[in-house]
PDB file of N, CA and C in Angstrom:
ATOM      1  N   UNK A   1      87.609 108.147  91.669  1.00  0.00           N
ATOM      2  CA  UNK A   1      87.903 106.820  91.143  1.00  0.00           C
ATOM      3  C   UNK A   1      88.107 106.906  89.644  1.00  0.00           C
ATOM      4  N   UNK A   2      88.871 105.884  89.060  1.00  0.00           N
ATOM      5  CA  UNK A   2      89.083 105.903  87.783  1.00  0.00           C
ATOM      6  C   UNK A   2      88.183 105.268  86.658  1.00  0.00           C
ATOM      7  N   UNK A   3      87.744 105.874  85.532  1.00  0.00           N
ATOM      8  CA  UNK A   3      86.723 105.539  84.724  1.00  0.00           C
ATOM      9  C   UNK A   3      86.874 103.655  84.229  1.00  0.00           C
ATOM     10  N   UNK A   4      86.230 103.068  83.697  1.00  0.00           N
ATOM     11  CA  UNK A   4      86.277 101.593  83.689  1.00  0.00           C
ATOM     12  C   UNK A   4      87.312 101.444  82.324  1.00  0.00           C
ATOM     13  N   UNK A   5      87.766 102.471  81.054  1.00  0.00           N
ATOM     14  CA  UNK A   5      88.674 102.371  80.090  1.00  0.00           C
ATOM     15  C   UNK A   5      89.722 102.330  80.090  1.00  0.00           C
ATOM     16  N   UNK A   6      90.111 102.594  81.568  1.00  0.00           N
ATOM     17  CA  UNK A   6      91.621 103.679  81.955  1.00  0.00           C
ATOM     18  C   UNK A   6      92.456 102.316  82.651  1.00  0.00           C
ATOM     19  N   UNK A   7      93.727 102.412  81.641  1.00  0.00           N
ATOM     20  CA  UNK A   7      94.623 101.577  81.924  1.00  0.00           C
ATOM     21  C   UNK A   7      95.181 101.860  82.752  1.00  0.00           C
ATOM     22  N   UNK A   8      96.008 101.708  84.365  1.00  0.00           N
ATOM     23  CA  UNK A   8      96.880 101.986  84.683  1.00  0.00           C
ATOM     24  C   UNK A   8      98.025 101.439  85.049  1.00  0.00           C
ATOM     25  N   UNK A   9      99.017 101.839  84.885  1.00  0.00           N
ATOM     26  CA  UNK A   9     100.874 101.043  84.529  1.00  0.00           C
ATOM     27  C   UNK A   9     101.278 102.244  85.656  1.00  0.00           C
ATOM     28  N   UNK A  10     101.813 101.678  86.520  1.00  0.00           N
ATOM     29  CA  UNK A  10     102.849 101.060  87.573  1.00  0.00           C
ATOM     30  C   UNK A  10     104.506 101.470  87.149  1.00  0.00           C
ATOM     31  N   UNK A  11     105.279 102.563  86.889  1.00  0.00           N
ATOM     32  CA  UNK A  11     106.651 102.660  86.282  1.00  0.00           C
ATOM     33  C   UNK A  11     107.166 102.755  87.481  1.00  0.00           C
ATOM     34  N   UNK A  12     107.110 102.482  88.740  1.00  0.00           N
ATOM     35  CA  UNK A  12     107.742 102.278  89.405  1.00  0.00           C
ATOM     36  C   UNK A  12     108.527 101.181  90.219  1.00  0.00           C
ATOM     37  N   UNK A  13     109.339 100.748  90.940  1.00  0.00           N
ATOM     38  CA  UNK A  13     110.669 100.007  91.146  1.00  0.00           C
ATOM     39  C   UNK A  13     109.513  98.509  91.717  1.00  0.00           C
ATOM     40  N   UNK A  14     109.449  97.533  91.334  1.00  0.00           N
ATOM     41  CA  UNK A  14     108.995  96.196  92.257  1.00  0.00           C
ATOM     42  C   UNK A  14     108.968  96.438  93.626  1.00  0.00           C
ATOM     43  N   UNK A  15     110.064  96.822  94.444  1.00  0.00           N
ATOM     44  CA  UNK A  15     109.768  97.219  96.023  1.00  0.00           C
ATOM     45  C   UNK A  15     108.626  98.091  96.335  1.00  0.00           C
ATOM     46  N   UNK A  16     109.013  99.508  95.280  1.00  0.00           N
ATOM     47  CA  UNK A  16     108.020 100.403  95.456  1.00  0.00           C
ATOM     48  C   UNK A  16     106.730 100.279  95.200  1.00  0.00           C
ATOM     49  N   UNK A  17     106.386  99.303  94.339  1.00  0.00           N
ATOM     50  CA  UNK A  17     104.714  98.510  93.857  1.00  0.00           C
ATOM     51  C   UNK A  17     104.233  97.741  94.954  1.00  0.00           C
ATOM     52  N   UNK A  18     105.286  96.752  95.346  1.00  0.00           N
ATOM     53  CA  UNK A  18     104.491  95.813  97.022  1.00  0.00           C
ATOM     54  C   UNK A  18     104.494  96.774  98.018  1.00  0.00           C
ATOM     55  N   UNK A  19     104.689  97.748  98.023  1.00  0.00           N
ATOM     56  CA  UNK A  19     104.096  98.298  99.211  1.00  0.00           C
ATOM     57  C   UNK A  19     103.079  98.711  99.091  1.00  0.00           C
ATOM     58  N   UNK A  20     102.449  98.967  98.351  1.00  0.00           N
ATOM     59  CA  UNK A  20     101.369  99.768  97.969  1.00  0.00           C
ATOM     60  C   UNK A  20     101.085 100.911  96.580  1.00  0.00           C
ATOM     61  N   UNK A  21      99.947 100.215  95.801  1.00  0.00           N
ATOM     62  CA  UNK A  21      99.677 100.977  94.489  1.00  0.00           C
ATOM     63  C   UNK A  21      98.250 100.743  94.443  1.00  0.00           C
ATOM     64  N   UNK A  22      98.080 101.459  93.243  1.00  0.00           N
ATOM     65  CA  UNK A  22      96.921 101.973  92.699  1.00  0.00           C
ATOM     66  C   UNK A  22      96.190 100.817  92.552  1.00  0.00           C
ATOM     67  N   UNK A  23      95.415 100.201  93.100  1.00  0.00           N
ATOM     68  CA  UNK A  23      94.357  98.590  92.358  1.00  0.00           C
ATOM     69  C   UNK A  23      94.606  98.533  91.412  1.00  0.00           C
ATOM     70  N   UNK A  24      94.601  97.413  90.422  1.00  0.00           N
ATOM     71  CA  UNK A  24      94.359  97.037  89.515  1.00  0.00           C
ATOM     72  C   UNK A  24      95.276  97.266  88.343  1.00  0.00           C
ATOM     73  N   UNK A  25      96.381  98.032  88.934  1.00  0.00           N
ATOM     74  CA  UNK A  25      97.405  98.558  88.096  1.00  0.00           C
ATOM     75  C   UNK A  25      98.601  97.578  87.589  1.00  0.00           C
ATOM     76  N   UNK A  26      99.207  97.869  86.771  1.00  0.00           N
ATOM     77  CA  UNK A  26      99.907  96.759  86.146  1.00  0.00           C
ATOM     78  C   UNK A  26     101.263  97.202  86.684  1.00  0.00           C
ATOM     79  N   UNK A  27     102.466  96.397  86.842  1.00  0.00           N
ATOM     80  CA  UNK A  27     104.015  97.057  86.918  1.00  0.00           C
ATOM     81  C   UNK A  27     104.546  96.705  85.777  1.00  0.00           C
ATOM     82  N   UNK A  28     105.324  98.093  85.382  1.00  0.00           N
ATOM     83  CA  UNK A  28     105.595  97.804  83.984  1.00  0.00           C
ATOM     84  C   UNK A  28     106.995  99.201  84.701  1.00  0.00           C
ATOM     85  N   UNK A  29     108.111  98.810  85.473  1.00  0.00           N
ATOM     86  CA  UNK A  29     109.405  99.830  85.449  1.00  0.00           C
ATOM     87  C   UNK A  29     109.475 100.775  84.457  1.00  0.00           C
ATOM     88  N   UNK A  30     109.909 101.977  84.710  1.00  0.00           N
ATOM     89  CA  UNK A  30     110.246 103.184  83.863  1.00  0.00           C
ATOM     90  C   UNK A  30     111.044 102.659  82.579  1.00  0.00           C
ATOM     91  N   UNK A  31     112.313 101.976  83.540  1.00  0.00           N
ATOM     92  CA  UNK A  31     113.103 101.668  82.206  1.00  0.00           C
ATOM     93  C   UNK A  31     112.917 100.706  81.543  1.00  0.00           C
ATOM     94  N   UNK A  32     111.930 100.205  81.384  1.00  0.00           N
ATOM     95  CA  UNK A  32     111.478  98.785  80.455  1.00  0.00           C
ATOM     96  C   UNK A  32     110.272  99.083  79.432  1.00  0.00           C
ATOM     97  N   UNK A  33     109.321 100.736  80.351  1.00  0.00           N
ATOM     98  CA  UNK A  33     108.430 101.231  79.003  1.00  0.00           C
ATOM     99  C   UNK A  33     108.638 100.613  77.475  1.00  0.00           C
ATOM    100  N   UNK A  34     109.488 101.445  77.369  1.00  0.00           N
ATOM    101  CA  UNK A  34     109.784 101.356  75.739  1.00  0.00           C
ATOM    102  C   UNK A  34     110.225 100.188  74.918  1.00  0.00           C
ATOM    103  N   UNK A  35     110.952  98.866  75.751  1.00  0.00           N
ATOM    104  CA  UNK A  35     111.165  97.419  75.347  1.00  0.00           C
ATOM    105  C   UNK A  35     109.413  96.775  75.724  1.00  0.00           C
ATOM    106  N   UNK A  36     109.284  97.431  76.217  1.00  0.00           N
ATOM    107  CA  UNK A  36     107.774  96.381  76.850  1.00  0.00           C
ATOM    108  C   UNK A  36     106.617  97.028  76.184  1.00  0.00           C
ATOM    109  N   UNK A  37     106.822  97.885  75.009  1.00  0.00           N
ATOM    110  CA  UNK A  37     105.442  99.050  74.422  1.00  0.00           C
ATOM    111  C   UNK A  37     104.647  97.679  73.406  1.00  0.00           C
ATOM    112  N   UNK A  38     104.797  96.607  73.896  1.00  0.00           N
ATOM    113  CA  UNK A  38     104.287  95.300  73.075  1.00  0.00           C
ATOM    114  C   UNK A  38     102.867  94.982  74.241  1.00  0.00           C
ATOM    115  N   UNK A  39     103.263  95.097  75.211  1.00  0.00           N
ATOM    116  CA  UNK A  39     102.908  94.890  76.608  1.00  0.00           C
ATOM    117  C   UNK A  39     101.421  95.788  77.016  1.00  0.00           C
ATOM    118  N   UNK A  40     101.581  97.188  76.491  1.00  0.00           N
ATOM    119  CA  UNK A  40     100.833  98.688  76.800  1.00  0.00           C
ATOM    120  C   UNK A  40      99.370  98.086  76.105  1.00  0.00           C
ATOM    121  N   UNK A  41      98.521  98.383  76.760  1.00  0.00           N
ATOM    122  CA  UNK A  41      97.263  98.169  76.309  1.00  0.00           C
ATOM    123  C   UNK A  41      97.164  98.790  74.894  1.00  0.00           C
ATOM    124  N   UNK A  42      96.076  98.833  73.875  1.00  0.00           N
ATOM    125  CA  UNK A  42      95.820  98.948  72.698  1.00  0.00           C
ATOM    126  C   UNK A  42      94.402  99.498  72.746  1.00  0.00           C
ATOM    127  N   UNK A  43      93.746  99.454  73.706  1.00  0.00           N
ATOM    128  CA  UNK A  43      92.436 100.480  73.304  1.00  0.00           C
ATOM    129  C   UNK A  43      92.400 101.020  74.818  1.00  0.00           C
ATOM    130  N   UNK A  44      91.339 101.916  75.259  1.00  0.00           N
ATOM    131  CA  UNK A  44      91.322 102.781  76.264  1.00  0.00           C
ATOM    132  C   UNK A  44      92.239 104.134  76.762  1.00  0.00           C
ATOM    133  N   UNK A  45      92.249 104.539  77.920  1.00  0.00           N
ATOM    134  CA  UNK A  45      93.152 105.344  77.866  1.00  0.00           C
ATOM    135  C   UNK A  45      94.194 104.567  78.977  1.00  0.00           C
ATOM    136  N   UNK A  46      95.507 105.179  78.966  1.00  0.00           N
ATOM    137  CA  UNK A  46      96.585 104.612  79.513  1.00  0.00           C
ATOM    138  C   UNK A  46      96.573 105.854  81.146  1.00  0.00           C
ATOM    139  N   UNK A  47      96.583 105.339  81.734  1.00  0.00           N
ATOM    140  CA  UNK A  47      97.827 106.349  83.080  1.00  0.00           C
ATOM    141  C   UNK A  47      98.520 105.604  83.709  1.00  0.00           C
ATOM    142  N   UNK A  48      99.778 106.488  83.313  1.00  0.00           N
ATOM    143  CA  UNK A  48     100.843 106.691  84.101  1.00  0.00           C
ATOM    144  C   UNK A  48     101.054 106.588  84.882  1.00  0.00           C
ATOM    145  N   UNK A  49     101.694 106.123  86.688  1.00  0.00           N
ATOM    146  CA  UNK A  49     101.798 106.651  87.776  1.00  0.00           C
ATOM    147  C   UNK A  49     103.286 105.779  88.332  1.00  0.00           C
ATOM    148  N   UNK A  50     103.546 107.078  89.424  1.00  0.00           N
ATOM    149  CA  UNK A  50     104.845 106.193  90.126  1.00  0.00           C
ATOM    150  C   UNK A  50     104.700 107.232  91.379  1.00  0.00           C
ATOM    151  N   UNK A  51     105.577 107.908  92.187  1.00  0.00           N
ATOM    152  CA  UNK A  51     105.989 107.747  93.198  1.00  0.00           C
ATOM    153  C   UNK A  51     105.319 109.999  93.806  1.00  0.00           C
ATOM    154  N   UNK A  52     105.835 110.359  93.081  1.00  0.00           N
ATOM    155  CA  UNK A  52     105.163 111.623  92.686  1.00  0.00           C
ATOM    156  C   UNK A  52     104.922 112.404  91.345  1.00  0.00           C
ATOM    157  N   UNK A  53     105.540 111.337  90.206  1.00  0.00           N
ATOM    158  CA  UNK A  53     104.752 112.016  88.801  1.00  0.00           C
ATOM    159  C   UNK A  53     105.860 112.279  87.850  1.00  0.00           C
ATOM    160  N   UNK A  54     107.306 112.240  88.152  1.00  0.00           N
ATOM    161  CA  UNK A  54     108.362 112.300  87.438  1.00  0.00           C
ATOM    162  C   UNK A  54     108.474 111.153  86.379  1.00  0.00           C
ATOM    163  N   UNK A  55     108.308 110.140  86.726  1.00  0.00           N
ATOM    164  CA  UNK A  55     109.093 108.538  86.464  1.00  0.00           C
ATOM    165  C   UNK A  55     107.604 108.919  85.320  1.00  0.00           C
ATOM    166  N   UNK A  56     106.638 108.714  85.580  1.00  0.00           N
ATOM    167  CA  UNK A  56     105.680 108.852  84.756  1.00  0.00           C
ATOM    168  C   UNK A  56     105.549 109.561  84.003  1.00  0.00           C
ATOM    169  N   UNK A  57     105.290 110.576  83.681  1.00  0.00           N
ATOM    170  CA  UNK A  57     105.830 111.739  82.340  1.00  0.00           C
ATOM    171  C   UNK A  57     106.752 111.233  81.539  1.00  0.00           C
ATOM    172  N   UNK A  58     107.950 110.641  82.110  1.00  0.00           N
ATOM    173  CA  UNK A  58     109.121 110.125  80.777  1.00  0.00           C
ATOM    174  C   UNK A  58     108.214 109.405  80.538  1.00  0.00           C
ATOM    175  N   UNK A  59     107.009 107.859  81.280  1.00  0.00           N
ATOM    176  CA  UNK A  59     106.746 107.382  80.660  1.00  0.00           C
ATOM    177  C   UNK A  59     106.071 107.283  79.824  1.00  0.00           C
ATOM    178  N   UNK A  60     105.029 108.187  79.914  1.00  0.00           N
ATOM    179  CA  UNK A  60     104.001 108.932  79.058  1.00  0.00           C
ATOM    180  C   UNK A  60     104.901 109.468  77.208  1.00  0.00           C
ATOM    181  N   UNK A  61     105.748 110.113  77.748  1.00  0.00           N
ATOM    182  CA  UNK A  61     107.210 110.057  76.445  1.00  0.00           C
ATOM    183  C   UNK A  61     107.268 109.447  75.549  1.00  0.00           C
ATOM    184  N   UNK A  62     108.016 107.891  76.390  1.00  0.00           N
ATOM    185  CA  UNK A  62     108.419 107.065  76.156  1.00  0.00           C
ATOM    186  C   UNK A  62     107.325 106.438  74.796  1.00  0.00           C
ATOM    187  N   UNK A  63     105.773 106.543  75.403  1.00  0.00           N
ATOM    188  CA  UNK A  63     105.078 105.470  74.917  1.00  0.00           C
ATOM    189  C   UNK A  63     104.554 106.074  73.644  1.00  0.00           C
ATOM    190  N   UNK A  64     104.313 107.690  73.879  1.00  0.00           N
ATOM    191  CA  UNK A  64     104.485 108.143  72.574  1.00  0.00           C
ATOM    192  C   UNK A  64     105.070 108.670  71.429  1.00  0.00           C
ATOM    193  N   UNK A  65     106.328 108.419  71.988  1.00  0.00           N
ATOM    194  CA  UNK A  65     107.861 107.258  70.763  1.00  0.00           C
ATOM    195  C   UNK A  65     107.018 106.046  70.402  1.00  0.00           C
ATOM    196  N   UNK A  66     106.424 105.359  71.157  1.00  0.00           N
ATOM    197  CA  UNK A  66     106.497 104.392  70.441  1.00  0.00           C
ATOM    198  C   UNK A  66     104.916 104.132  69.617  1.00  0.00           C
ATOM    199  N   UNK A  67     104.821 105.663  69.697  1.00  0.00           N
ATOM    200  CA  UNK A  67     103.521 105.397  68.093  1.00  0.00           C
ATOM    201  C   UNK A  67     102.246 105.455  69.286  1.00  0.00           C
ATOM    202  N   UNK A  68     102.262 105.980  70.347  1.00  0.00           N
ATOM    203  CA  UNK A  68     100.550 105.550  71.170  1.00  0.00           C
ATOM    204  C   UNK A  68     100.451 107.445  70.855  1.00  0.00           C
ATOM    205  N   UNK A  69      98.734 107.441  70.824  1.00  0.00           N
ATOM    206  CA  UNK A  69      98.421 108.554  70.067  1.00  0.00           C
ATOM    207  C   UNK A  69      98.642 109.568  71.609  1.00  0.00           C
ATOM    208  N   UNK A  70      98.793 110.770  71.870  1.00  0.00           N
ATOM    209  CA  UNK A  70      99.506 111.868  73.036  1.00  0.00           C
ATOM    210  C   UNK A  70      97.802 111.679  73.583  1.00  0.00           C
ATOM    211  N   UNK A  71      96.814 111.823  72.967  1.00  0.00           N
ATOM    212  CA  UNK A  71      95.381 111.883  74.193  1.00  0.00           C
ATOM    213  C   UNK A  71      94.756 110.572  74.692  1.00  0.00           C
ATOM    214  N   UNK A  72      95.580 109.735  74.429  1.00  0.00           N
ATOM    215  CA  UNK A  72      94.925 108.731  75.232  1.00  0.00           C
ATOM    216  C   UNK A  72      96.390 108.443  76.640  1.00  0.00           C
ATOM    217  N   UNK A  73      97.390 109.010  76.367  1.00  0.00           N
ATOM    218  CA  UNK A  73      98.381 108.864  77.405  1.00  0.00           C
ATOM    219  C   UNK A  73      97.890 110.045  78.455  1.00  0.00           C
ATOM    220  N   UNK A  74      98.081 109.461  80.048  1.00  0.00           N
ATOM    221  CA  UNK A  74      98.023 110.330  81.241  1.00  0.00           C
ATOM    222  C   UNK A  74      98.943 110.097  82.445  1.00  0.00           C
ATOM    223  N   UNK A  75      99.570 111.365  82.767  1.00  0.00           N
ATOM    224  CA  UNK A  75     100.168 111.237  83.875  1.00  0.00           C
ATOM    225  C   UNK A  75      99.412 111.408  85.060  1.00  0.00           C
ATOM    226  N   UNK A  76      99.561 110.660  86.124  1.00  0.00           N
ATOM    227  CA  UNK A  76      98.798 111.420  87.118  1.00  0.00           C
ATOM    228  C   UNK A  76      99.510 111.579  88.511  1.00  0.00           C
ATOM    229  N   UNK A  77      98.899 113.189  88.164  1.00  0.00           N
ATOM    230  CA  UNK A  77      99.684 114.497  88.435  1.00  0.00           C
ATOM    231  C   UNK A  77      99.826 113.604  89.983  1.00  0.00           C
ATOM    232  N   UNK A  78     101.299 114.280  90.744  1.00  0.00           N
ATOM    233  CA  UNK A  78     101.045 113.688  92.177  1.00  0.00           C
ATOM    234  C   UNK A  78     101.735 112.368  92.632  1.00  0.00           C
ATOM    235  N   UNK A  79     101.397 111.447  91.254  1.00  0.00           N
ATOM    236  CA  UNK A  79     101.872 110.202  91.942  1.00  0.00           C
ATOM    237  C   UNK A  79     100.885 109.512  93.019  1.00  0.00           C
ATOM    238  N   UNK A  80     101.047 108.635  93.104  1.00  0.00           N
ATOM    239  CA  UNK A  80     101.033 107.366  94.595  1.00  0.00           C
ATOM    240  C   UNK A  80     100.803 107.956  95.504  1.00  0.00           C
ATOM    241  N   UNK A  81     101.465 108.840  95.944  1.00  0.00           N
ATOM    242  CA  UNK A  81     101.224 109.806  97.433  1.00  0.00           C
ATOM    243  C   UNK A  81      99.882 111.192  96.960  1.00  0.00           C
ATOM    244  N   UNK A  82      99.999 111.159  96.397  1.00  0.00           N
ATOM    245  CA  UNK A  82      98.449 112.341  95.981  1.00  0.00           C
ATOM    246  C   UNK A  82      97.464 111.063  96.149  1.00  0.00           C
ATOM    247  N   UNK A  83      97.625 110.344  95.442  1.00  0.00           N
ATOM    248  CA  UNK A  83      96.534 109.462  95.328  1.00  0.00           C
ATOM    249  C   UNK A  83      96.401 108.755  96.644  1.00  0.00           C
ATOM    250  N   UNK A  84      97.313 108.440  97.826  1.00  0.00           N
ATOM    251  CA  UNK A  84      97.184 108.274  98.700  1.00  0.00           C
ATOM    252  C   UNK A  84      96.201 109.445 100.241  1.00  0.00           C
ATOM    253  N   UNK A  85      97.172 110.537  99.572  1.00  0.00           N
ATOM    254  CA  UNK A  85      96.660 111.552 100.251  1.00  0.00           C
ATOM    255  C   UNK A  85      95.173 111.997 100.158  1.00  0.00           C
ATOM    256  N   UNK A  86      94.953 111.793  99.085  1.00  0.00           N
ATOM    257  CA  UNK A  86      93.266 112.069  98.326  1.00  0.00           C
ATOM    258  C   UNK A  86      92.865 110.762  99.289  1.00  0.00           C
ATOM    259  N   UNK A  87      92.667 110.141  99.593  1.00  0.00           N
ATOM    260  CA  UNK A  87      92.247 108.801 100.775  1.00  0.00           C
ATOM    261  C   UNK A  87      91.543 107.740  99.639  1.00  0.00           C
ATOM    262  N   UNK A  88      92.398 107.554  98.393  1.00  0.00           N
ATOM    263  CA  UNK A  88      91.667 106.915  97.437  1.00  0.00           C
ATOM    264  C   UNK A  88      92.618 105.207  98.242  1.00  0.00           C
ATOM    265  N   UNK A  89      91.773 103.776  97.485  1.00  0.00           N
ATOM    266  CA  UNK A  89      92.574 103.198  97.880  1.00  0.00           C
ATOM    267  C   UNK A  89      93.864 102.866  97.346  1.00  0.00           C
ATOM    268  N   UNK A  90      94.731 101.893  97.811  1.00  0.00           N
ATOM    269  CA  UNK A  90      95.806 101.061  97.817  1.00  0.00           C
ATOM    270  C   UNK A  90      95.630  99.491  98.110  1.00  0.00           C
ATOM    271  N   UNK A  91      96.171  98.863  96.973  1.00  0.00           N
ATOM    272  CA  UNK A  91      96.233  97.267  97.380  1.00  0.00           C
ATOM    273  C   UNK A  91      98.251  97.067  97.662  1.00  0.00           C
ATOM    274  N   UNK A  92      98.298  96.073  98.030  1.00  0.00           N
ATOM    275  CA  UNK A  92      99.529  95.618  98.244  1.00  0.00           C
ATOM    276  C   UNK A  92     100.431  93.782  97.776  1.00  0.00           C
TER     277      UNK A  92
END
């Protein structure tokens, strides 16, 4: 389970979020990161996630273009389906 600081953002497609994501996670699309870095939390740590871990890394990138310090950004490794596979939950 994820520590109580840890932001997590959702860069994946609206369809791909109602089916199932991480609790508590925010949707924030790949390609809107960087217009929406107004949006990104400001204290804690951030992760990343989408579908298997691609979409997330740019976004992880993305956010530190836009000035967020590289150790508080996380990808996590896997994606949605690791995290599925690990038998962690899913809301919808």
């Amino acid at each position: 389970m994820l520590d109580g600081d840890a932001h997590i953002i959702d860069v994946r497609d609206p369809h791909e979020y109602t089916s199932g994501h991480v609790p508590g996670a925010a949707l924030i699309p790949v390609n809107t990161v960087f217009d929406r870095r107004e949006e990104l939390p400001k204290d804690g740590t951030i992760i990343f996630v989408c579908g298997v871990g691609q979409r997330s890394a740019l976004a992880c990138e993305m956010a530190a273009a836009a000035g967020f310090q590289a150790d508080v950004l996380y990808n996590l490794e896997g994606g949605t389906e690791a995290w599925i596979k690990a038998g962690e939950p899913v809301e919808n």
